[in-house]
N, C-alpha and C. Protein backbone atom coordinates (compact mmCIF):
# COMPACT_ATOMS: atom_id res chain seq x y z
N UNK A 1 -2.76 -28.59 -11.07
CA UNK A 1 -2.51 -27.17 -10.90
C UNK A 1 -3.28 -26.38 -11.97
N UNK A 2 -4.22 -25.52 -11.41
CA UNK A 2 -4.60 -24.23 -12.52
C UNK A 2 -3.71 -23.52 -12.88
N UNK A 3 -3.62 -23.46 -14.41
CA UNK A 3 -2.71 -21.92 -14.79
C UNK A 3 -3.83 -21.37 -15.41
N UNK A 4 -2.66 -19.76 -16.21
CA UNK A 4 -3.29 -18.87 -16.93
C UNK A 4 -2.73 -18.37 -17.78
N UNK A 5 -3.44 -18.46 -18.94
CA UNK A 5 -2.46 -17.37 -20.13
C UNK A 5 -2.89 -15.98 -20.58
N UNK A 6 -1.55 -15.34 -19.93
CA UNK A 6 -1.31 -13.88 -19.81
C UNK A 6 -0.57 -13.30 -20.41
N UNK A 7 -0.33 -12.00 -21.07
CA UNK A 7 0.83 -11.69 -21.81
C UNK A 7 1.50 -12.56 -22.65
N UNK A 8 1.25 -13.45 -23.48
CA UNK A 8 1.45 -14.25 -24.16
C UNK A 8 2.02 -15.99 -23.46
N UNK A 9 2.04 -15.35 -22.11
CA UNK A 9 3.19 -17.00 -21.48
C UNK A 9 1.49 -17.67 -20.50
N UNK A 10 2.06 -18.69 -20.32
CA UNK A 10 1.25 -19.54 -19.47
C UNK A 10 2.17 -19.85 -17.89
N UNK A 11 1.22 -19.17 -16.94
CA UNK A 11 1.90 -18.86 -15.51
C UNK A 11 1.00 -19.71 -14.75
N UNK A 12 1.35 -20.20 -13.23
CA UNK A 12 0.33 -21.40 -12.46
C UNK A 12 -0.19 -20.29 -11.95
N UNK A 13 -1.26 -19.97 -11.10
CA UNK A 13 -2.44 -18.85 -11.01
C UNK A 13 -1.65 -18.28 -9.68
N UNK A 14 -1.04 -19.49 -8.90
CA UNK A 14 -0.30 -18.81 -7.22
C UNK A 14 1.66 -18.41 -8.02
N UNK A 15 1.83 -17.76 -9.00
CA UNK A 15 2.66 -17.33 -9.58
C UNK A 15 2.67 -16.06 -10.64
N UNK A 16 1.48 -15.75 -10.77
CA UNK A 16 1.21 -14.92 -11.79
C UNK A 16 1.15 -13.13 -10.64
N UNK A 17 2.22 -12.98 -10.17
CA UNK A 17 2.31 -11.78 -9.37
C UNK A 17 2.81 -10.75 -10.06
N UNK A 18 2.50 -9.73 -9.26
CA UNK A 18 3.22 -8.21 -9.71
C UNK A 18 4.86 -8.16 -9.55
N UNK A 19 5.51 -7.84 -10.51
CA UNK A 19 6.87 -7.89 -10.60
C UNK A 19 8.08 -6.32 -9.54
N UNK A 20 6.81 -5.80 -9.68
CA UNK A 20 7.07 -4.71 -8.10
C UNK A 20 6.75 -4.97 -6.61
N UNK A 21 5.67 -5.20 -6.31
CA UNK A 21 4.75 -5.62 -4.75
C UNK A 21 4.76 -7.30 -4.76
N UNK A 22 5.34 -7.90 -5.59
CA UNK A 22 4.91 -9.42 -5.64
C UNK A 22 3.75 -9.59 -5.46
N UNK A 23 2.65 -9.14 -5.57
CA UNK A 23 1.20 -9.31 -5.32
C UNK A 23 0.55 -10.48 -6.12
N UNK A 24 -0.47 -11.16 -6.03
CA UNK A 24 -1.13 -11.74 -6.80
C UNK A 24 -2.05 -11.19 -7.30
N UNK A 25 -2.07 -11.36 -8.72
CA UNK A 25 -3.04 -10.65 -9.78
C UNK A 25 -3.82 -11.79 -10.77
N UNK A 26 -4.60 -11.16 -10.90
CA UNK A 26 -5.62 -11.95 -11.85
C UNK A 26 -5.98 -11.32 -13.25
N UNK A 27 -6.64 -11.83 -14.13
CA UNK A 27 -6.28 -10.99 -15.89
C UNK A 27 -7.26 -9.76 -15.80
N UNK A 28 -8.03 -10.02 -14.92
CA UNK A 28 -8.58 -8.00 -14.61
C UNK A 28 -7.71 -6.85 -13.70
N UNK A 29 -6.47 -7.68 -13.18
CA UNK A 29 -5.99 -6.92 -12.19
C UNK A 29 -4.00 -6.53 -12.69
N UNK A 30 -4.06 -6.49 -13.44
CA UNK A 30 -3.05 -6.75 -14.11
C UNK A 30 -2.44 -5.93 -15.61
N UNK A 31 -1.47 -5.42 -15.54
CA UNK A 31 -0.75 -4.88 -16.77
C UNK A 31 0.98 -5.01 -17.32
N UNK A 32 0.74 -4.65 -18.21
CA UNK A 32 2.27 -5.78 -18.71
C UNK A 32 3.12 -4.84 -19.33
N UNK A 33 4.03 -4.66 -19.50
CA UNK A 33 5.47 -4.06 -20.02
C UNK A 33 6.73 -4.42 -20.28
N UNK A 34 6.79 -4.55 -21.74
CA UNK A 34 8.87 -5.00 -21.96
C UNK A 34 8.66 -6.22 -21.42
N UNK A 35 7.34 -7.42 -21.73
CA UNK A 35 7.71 -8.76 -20.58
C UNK A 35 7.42 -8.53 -19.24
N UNK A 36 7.66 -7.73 -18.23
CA UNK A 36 7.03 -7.34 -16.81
C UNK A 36 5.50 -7.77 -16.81
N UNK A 37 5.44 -7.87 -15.76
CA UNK A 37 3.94 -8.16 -15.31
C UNK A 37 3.59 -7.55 -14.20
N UNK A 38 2.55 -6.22 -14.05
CA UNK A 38 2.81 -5.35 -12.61
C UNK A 38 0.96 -5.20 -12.02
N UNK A 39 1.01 -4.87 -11.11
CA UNK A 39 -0.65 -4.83 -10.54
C UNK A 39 -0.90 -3.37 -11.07
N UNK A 40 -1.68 -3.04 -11.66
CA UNK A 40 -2.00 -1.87 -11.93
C UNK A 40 -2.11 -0.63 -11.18
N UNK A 41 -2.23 -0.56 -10.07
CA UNK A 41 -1.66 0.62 -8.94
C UNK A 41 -0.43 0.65 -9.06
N UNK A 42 0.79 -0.32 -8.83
CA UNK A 42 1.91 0.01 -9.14
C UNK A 42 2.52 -0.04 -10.77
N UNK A 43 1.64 -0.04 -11.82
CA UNK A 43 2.21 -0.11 -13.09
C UNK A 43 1.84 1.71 -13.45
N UNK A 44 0.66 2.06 -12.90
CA UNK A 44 0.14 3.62 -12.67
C UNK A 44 1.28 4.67 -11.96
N UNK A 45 1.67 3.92 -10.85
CA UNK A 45 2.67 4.60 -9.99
C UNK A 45 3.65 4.83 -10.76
N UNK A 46 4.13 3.72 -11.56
CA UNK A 46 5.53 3.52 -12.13
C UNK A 46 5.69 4.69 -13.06
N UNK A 47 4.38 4.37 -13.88
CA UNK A 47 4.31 5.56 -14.73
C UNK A 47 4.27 7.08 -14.59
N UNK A 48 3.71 7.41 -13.43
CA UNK A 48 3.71 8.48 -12.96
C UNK A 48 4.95 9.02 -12.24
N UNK A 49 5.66 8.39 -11.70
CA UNK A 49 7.10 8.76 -11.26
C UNK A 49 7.73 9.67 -12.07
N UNK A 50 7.80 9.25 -13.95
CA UNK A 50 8.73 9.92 -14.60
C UNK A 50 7.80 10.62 -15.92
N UNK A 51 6.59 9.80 -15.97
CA UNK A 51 5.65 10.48 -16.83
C UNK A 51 5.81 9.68 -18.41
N UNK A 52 6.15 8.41 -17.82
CA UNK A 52 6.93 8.08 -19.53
C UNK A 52 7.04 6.51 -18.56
N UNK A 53 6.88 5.47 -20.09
CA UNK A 53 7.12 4.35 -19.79
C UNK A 53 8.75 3.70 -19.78
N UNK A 54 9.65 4.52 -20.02
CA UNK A 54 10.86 4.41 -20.13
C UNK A 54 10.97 5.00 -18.39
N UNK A 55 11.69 5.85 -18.28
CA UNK A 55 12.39 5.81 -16.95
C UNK A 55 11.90 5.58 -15.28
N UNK A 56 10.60 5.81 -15.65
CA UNK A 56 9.57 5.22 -14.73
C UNK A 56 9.75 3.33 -14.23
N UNK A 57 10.28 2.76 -15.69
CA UNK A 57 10.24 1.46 -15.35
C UNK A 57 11.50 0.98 -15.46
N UNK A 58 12.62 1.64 -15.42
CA UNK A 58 13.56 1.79 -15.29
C UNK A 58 14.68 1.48 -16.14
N UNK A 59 14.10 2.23 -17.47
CA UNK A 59 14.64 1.90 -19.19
C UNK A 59 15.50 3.35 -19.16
N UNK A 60 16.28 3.20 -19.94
CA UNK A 60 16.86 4.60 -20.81
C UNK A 60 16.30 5.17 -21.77
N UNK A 61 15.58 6.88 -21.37
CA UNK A 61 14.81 7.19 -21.99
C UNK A 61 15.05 6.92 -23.81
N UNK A 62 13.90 7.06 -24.38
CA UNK A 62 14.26 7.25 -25.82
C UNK A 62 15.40 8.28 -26.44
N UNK A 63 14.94 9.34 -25.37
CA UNK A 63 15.36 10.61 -26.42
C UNK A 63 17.25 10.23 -26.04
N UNK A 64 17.82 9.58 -24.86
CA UNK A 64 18.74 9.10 -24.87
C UNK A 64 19.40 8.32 -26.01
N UNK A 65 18.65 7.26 -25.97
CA UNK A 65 19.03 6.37 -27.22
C UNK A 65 18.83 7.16 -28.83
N UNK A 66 18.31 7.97 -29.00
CA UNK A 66 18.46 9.22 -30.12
C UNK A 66 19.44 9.43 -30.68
N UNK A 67 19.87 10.29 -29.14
CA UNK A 67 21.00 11.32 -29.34
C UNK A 67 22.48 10.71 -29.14
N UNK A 68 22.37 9.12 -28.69
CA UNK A 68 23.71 8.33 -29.23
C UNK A 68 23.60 7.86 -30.84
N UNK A 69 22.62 7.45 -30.82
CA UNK A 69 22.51 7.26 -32.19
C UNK A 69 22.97 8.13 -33.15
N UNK A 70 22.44 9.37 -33.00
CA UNK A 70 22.93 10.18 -33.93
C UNK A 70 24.03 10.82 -34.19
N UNK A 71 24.69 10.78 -32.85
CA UNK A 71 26.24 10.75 -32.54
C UNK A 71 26.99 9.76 -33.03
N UNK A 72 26.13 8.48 -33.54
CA UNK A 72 27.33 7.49 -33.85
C UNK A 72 27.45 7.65 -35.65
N UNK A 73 26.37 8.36 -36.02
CA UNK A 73 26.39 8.09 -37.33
C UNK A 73 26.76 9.67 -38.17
N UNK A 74 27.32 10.53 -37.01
CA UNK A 74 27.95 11.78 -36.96
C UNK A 74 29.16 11.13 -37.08
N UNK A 75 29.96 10.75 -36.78
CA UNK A 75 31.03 10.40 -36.36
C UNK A 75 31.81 9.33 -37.44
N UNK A 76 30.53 8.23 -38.00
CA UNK A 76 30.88 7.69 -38.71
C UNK A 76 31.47 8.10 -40.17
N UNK A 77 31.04 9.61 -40.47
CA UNK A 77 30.19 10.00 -41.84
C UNK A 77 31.66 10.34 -41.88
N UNK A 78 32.52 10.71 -41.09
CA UNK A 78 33.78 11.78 -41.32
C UNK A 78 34.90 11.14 -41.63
């Protein structure tokens, strides 16, 4: 079996697909996120949905995780 090393892991070449379209991709056809592995039309799409690599790919934005944060250490102080 041929593999390939991509994004740091070693995948067999009929496995190395897009984690949206299941497509098969190759190391020119291909982009990676948080571990994901997506075909670049749909890693473009993804991004463009929300304009941000967080809710586009279906994370909780930053500014979310912020503003608990700073709520927890509001809360703590008292």
């Amino acid at each position: 079996m041929e593999r390939l090393f991509a994004n740091q892991q070693v995948f067999h070449i009929s496995c190395f697909r897009c984690s949206h379209c299941n497509s098969r991709l190759s190391l020119g056809t291909y982009a990676s996120l948080r571990g994901n592995i997506y075909c670049k039309p749909h890693f473009n799409q993804l991004f463009k949905a929300k304009g941000n690599y967080d809710e586009g790919f279906g994370h909780k934005p930053h500014k979310e995780l912020w503003v608990s944060k700073t709520e927890n250490e509001d809360t703590s102080s008292h």
